[in-house]
Protein backbone atom coordinates (compact mmCIF):
# COMPACT_ATOMS: atom_id res chain seq x y z
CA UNK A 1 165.04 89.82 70.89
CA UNK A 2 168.31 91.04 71.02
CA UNK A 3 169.86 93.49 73.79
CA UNK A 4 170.08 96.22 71.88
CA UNK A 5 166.69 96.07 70.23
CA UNK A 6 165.37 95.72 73.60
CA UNK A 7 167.55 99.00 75.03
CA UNK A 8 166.06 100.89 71.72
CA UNK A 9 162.87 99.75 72.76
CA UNK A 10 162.94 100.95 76.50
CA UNK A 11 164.45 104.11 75.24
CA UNK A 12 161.58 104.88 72.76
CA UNK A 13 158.91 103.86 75.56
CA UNK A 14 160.89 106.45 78.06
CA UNK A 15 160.85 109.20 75.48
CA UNK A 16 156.97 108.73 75.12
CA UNK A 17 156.26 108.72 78.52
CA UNK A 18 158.45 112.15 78.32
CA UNK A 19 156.46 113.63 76.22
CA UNK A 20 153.34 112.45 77.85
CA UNK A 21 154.00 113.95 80.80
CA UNK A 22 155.31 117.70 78.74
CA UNK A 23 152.05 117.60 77.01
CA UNK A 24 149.88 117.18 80.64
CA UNK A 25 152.03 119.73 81.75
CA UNK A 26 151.33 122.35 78.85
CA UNK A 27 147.64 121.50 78.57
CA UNK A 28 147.24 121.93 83.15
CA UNK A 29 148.60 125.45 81.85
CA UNK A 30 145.87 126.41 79.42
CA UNK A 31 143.93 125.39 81.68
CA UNK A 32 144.81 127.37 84.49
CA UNK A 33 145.03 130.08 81.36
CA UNK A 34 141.78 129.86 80.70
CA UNK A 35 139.99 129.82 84.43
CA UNK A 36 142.29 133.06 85.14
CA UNK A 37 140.66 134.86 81.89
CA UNK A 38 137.22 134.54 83.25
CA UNK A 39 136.23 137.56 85.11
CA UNK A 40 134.47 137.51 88.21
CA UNK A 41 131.49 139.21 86.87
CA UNK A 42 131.04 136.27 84.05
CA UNK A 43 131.23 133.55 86.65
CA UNK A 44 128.50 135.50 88.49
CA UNK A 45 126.65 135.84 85.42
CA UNK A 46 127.14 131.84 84.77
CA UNK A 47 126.13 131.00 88.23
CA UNK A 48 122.65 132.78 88.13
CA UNK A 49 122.24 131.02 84.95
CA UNK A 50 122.37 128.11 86.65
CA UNK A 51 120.44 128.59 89.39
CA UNK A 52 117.93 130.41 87.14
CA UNK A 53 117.78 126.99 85.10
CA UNK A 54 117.59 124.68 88.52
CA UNK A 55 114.70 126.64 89.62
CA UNK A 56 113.00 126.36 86.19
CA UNK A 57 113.55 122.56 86.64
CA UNK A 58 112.67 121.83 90.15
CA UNK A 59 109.44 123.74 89.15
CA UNK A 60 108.97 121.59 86.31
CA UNK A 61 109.09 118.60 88.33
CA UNK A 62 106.82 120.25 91.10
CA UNK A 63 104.23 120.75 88.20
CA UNK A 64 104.76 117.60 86.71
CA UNK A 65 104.48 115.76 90.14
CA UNK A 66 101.08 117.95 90.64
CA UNK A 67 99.48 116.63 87.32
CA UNK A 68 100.35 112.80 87.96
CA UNK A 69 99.25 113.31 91.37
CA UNK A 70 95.53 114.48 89.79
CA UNK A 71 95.64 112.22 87.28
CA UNK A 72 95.95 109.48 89.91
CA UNK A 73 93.02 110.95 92.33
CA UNK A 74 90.62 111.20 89.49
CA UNK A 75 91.62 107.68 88.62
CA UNK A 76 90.85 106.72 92.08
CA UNK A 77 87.89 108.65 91.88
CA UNK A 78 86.84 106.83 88.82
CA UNK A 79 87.65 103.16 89.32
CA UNK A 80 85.14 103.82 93.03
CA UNK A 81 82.32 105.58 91.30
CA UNK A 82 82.24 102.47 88.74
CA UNK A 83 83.39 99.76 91.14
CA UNK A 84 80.07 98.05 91.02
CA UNK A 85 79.30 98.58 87.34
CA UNK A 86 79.79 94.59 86.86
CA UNK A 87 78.24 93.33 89.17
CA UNK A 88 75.29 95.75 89.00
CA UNK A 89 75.56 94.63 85.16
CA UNK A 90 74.97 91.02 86.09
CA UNK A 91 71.82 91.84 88.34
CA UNK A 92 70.59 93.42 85.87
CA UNK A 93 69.53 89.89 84.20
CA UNK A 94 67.84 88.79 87.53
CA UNK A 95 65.89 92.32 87.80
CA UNK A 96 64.81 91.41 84.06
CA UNK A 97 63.78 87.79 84.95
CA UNK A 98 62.09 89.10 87.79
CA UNK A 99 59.64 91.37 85.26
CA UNK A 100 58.95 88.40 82.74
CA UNK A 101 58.01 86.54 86.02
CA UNK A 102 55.79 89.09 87.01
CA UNK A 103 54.44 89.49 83.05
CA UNK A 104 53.65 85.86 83.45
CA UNK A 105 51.99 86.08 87.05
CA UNK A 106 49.22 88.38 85.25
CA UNK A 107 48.13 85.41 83.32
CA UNK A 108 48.81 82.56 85.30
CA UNK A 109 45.85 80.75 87.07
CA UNK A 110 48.46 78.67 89.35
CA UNK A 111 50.61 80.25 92.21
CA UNK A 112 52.88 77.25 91.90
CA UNK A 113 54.26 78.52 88.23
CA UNK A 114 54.85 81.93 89.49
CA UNK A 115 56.77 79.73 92.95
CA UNK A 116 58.76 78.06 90.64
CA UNK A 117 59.75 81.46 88.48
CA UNK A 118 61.05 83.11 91.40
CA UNK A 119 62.85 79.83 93.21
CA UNK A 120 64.93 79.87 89.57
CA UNK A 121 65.81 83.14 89.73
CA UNK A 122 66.86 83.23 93.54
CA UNK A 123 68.79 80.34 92.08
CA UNK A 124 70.39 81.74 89.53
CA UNK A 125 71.15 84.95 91.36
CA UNK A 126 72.85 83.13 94.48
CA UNK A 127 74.89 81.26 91.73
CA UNK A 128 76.34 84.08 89.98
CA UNK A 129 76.91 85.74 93.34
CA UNK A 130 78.90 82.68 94.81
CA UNK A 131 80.80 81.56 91.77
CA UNK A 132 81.74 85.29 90.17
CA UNK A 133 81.67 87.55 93.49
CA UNK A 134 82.92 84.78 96.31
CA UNK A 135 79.45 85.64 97.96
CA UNK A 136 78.64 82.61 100.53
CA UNK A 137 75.54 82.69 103.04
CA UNK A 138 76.17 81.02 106.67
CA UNK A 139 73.85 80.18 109.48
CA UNK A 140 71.78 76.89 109.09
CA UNK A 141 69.38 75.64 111.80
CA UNK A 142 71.22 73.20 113.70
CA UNK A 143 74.47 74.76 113.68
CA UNK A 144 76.29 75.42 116.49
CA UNK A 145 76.39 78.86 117.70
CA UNK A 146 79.49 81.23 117.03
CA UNK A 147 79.15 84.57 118.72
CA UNK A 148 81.77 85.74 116.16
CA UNK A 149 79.67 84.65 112.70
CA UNK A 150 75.98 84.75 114.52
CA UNK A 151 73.79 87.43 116.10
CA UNK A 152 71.57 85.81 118.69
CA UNK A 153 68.40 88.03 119.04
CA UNK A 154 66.70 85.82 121.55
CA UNK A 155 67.86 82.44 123.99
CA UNK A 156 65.42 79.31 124.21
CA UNK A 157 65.57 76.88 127.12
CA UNK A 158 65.89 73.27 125.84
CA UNK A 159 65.93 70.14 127.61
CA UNK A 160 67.37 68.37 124.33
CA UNK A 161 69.83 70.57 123.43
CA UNK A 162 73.88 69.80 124.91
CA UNK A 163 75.56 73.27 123.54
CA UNK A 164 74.54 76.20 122.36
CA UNK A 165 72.65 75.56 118.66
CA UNK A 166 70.80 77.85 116.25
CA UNK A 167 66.90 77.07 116.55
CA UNK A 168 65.62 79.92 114.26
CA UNK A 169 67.41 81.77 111.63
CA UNK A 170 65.72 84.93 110.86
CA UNK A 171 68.76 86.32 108.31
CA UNK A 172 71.29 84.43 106.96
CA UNK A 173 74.98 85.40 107.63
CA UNK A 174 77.21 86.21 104.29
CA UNK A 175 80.84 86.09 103.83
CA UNK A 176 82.80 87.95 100.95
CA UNK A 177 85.59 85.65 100.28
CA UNK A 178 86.00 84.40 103.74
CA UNK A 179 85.53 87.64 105.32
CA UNK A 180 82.21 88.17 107.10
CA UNK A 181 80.02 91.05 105.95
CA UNK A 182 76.97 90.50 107.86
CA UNK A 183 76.25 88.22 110.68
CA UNK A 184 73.58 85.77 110.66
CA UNK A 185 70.76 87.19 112.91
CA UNK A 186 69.42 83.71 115.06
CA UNK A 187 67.18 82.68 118.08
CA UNK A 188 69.91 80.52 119.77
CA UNK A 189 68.56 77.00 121.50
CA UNK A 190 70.83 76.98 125.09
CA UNK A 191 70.72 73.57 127.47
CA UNK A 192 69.29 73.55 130.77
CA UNK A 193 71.48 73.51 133.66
């Protein structure tokens, strides 16, 4: 490029920015044309607009905040009062095997048969409790005795015995998914001293 297109070209660029700057000038006028014009009674007027539309908001979102806030309690309220809906559903089946067994016992001239009815359905039952609920019992005779897992209701003296053991268990322990719900309730076999 040549020196003088490049001079022409500075030139030009200068008169823009000129121009630019005339034009912020004229428009910061209006401006300042325009705020003047506004009486003080209109900007009072605009202002209580405002806040009259802030407070219509902020109780809109009070109201709004309200209703979730129900909505969510009566959820609550809901998901607790039917909580146990499935696994009450899946008792039902033992409760119904339980009647046929008791149908059957009516007729049946051996008390083994009727034995055998219930020892399925106490099966069945402590399956579907362990493998859909995490339901496991605790508290075997023979076990060693844990204060925190077993209830001792009663101590026995015994010459055999090296530590503390369970010699009786009169109600097995359960845990719901690791976490105890009821303690085993044991007569604990202790060793002489």
């Amino acid at each position: 490029m040549s020196e003088e297109t490049q001079k022409e070209a500075e030139n030009q660029t200068e008169e823009k920015v000129e121009q630019g700057a005339e034009d912020a000038a004229e428009n910061a006028g209006t401006a300042e044309n325009t705020e003047k014009e506004v009486s003080p009674e209109e900007k009072i007027a605009a202002l209580e607009k405002e806040i009259e539309d802030l407070k219509k908001e902020a109780l809109y979102k009070a109201a709004e905040n309200d209703n979730w806030r129900k909505r969510m309690m009566q959820q609550k309220e809901e998901a607790v009062a039917y909580a146990n809906a499935s696994l009450l559903n899946d008792l039902l089946e033992s409760l119904d095997n339980f009647d046929r067994t008791l149908d059957a016992a009516k007729d049946a001239k051996d008390a083994k048969t009727i034995a055998d009815g219930i020892k399925m359905i106490s099966k069945n039952l402590v399956s579907m409790l362990e493998n859909k609920y995490g339901l496991s019992s605790f508290g075997k005779e023979g076990d060693e005795f844990n204060p925190e897992e077993h209830e001792a209701i009663g101590r026995v003296e015994d010459e055999k015995a090296k530590k503390e053991t369970l010699q009786q268990v009169y109600m097995k322990g359960y845990k719901l998914n690791g976490k105890i719900i009821r303690n085993a309730k044991v007569m604990v076999s202790v060793p002489i001293n």
